[in-house]
N, C-alpha and C. Protein backbone atom coordinates (compact mmCIF):
# COMPACT_ATOMS: atom_id res chain seq x y z
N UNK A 1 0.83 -1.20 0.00
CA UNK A 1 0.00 0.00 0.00
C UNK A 1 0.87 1.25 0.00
N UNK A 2 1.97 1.07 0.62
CA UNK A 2 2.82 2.39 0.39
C UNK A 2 3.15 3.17 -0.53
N UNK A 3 3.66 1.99 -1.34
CA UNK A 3 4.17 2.25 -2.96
C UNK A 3 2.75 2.71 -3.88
N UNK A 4 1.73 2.32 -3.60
CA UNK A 4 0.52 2.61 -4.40
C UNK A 4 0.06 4.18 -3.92
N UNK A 5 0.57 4.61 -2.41
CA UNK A 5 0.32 6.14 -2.09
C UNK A 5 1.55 7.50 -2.58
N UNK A 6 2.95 6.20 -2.72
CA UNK A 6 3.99 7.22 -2.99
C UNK A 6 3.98 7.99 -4.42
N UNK A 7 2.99 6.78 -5.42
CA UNK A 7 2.70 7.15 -7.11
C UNK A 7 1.64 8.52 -7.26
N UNK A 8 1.10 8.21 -5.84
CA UNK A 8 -0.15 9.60 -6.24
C UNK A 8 0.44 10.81 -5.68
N UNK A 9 1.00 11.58 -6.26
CA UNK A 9 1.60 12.74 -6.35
C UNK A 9 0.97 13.98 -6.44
N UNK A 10 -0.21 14.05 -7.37
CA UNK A 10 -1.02 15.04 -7.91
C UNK A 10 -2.56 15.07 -7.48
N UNK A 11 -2.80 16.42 -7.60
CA UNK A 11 -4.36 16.08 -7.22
C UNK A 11 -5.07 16.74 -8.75
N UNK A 12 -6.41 16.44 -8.47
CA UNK A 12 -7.09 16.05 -9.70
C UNK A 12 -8.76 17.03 -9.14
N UNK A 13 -9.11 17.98 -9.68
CA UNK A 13 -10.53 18.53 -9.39
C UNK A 13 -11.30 18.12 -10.64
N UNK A 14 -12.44 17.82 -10.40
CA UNK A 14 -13.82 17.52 -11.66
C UNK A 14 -14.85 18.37 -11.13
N UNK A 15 -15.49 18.37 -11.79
CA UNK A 15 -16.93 18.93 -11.57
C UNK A 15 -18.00 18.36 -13.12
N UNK A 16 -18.72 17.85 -12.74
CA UNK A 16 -20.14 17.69 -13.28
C UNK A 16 -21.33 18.30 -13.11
N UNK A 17 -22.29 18.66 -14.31
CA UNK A 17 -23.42 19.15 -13.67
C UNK A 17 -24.26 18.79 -13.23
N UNK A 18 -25.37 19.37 -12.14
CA UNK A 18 -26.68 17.90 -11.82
C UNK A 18 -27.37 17.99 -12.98
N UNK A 19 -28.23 16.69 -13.00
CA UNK A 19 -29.37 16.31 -13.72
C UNK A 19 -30.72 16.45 -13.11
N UNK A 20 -31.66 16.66 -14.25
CA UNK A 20 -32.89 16.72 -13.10
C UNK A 20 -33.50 15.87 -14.59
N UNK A 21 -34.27 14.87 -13.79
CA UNK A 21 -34.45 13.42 -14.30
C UNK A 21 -36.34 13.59 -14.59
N UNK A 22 -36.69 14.30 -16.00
CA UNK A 22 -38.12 13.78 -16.26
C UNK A 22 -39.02 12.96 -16.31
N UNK A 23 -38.26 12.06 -16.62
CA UNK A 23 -38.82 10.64 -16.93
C UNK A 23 -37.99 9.73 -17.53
N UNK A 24 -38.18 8.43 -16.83
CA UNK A 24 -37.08 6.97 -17.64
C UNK A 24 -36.01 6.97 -16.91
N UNK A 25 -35.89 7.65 -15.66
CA UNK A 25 -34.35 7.65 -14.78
C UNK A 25 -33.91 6.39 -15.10
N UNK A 26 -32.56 6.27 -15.13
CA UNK A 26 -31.68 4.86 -15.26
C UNK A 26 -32.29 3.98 -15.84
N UNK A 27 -33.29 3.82 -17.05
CA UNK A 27 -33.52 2.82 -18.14
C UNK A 27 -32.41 2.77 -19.06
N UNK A 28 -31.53 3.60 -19.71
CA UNK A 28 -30.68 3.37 -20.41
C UNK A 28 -29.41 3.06 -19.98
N UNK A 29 -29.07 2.46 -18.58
CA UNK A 29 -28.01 2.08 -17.92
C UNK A 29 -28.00 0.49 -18.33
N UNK A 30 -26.98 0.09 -18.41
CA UNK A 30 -26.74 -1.67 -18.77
C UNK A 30 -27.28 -1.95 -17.18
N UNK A 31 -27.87 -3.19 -16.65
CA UNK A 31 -28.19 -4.04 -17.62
C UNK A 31 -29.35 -3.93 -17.98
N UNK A 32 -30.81 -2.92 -17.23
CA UNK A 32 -31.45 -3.25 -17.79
C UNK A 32 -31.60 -2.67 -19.67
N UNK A 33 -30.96 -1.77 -19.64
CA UNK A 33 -31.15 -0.97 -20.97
C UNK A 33 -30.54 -2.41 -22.42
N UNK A 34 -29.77 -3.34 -21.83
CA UNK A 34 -29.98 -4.07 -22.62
C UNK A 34 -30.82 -5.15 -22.69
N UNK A 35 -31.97 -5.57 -21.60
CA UNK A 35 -32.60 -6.37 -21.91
C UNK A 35 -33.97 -5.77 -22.48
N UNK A 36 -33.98 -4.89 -21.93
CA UNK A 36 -35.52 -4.00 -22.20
C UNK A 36 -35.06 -2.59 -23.54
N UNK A 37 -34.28 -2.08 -23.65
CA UNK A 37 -34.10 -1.14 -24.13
C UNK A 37 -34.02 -0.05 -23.31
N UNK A 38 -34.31 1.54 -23.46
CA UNK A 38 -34.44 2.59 -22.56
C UNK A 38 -34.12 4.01 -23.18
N UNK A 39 -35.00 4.70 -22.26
CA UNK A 39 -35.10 6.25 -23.34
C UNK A 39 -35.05 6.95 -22.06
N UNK A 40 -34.16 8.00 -21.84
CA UNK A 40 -34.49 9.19 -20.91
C UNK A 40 -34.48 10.45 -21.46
N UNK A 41 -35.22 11.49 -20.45
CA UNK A 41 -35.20 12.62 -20.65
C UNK A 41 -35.16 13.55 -19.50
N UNK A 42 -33.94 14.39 -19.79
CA UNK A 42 -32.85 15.16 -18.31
C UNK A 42 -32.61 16.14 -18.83
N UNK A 43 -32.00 16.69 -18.18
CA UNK A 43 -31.74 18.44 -18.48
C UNK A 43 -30.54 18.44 -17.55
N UNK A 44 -29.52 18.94 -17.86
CA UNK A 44 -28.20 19.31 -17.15
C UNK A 44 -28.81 20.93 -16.72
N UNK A 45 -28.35 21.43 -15.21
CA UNK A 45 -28.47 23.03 -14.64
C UNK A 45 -27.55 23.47 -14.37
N UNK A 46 -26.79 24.33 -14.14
CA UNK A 46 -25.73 24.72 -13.32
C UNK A 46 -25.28 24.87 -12.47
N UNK A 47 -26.14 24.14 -11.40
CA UNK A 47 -25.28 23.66 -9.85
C UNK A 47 -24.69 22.49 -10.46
N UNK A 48 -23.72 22.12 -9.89
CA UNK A 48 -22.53 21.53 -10.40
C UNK A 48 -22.03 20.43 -8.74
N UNK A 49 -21.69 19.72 -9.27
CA UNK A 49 -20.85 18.64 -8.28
C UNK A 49 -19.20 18.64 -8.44
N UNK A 50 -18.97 18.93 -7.83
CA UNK A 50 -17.33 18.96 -7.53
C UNK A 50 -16.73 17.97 -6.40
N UNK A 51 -15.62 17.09 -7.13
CA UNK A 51 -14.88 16.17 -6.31
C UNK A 51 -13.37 16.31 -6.65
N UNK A 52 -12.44 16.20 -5.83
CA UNK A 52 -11.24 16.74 -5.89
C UNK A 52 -10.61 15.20 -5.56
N UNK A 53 -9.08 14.11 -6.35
CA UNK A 53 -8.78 13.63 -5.37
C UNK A 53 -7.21 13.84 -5.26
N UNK A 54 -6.71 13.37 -4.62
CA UNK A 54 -5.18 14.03 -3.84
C UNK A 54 -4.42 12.74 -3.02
N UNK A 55 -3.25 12.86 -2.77
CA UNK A 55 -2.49 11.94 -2.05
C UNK A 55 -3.15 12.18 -1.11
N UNK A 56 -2.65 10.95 -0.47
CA UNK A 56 -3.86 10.68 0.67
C UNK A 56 -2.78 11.01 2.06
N UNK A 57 -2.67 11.99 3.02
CA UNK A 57 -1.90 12.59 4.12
C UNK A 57 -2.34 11.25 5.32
N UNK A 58 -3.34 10.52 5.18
CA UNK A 58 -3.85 10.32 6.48
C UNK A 58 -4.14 8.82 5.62
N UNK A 59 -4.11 8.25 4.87
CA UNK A 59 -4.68 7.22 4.17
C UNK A 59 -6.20 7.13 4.37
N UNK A 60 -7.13 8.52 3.81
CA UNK A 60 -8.41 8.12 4.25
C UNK A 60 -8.91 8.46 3.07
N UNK A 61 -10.39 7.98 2.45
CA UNK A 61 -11.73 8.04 2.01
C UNK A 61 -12.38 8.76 2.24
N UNK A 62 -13.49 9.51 1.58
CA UNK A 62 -14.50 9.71 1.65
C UNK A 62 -15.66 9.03 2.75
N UNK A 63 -16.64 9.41 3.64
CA UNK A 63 -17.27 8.34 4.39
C UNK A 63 -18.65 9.03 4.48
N UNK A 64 -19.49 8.52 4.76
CA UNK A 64 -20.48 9.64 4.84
C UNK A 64 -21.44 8.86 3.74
N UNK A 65 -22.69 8.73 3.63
CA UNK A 65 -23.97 8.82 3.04
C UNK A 65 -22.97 8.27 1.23
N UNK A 66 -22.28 8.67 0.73
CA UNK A 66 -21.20 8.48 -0.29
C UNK A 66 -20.24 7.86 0.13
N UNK A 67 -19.99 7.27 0.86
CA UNK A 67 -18.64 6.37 1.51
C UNK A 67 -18.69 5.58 0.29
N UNK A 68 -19.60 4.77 0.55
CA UNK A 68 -19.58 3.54 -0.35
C UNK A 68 -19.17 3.42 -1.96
N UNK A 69 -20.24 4.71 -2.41
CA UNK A 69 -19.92 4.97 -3.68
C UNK A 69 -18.41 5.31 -3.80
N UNK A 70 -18.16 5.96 -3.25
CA UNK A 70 -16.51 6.42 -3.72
C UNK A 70 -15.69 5.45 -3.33
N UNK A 71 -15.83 4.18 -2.54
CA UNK A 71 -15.18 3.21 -2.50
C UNK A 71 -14.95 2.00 -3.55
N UNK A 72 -16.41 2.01 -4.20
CA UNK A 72 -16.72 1.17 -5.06
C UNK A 72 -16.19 1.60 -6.24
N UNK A 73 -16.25 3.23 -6.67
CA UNK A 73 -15.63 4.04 -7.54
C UNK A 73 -14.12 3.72 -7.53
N UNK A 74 -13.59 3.69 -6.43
CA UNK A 74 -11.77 3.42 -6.47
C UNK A 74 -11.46 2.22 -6.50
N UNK A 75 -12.14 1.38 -5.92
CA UNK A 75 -12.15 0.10 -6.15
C UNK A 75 -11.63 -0.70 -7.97
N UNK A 76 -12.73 0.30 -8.51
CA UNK A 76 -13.27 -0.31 -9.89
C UNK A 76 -12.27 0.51 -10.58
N UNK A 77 -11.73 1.76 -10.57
CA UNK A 77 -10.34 2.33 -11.03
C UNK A 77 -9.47 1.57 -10.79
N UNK A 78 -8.95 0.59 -9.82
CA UNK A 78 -7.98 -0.03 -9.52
C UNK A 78 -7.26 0.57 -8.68
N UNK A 79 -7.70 1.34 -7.39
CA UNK A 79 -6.69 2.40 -6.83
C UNK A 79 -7.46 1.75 -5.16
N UNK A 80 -6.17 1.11 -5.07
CA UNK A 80 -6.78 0.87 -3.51
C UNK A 80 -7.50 1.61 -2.00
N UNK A 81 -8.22 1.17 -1.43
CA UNK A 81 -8.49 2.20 -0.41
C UNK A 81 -7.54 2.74 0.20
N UNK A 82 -7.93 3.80 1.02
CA UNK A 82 -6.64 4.64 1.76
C UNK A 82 -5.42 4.94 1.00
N UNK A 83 -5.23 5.04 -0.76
CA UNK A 83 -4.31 5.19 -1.68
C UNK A 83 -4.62 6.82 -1.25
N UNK A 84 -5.98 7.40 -1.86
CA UNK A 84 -6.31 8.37 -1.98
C UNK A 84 -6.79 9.70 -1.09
N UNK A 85 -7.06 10.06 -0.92
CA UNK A 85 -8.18 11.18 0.13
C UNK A 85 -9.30 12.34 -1.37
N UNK A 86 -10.54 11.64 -0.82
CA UNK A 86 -11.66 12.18 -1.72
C UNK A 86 -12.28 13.53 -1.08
N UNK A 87 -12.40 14.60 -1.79
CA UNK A 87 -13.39 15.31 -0.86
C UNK A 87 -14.33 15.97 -1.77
């Protein structure tokens, strides 16, 4: 785990915008969008979601109501827990 915290050097900011979901939320997500098909209709606004990630000072995560997701998120990047610090 050391060597996997000494590589993360840099930090990284995103931001996305929210969605506000009319109708068909998550029908066009695999799997069901491939057994059934799926059509949505959303609108991007300009409140915005912002996540930053960074060497991790303390080897910690994100925790909170989103713990999970951002675990499952680093997980599936290939970046072990406590590699990072999410905020």
């Amino acid at each position: 785990m050391d060597d996997e915290r000494s590589r993360i050097t840099q930090r990284v900011v995103t931001s996305a915008p929210a969605r506000l979901d009319f109708g068909g939320g998550w029908t066009d997500v695999p799997p069901y969008a491939d057994r059934e098909g799926g059509t949505v209709c959303n609108v991007a606004i300009t409140r915005r979601t912002v996540v930053a990630l960074g060497s991790a000072a303390a080897g910690s995560a994100a925790g909170g109501a989103a713990g999970g997701l951002v675990r499952g998120a680093l997980r599936r990047a290939g970046i072990g827990e406590g590699a990072v610090r999410v905020t």
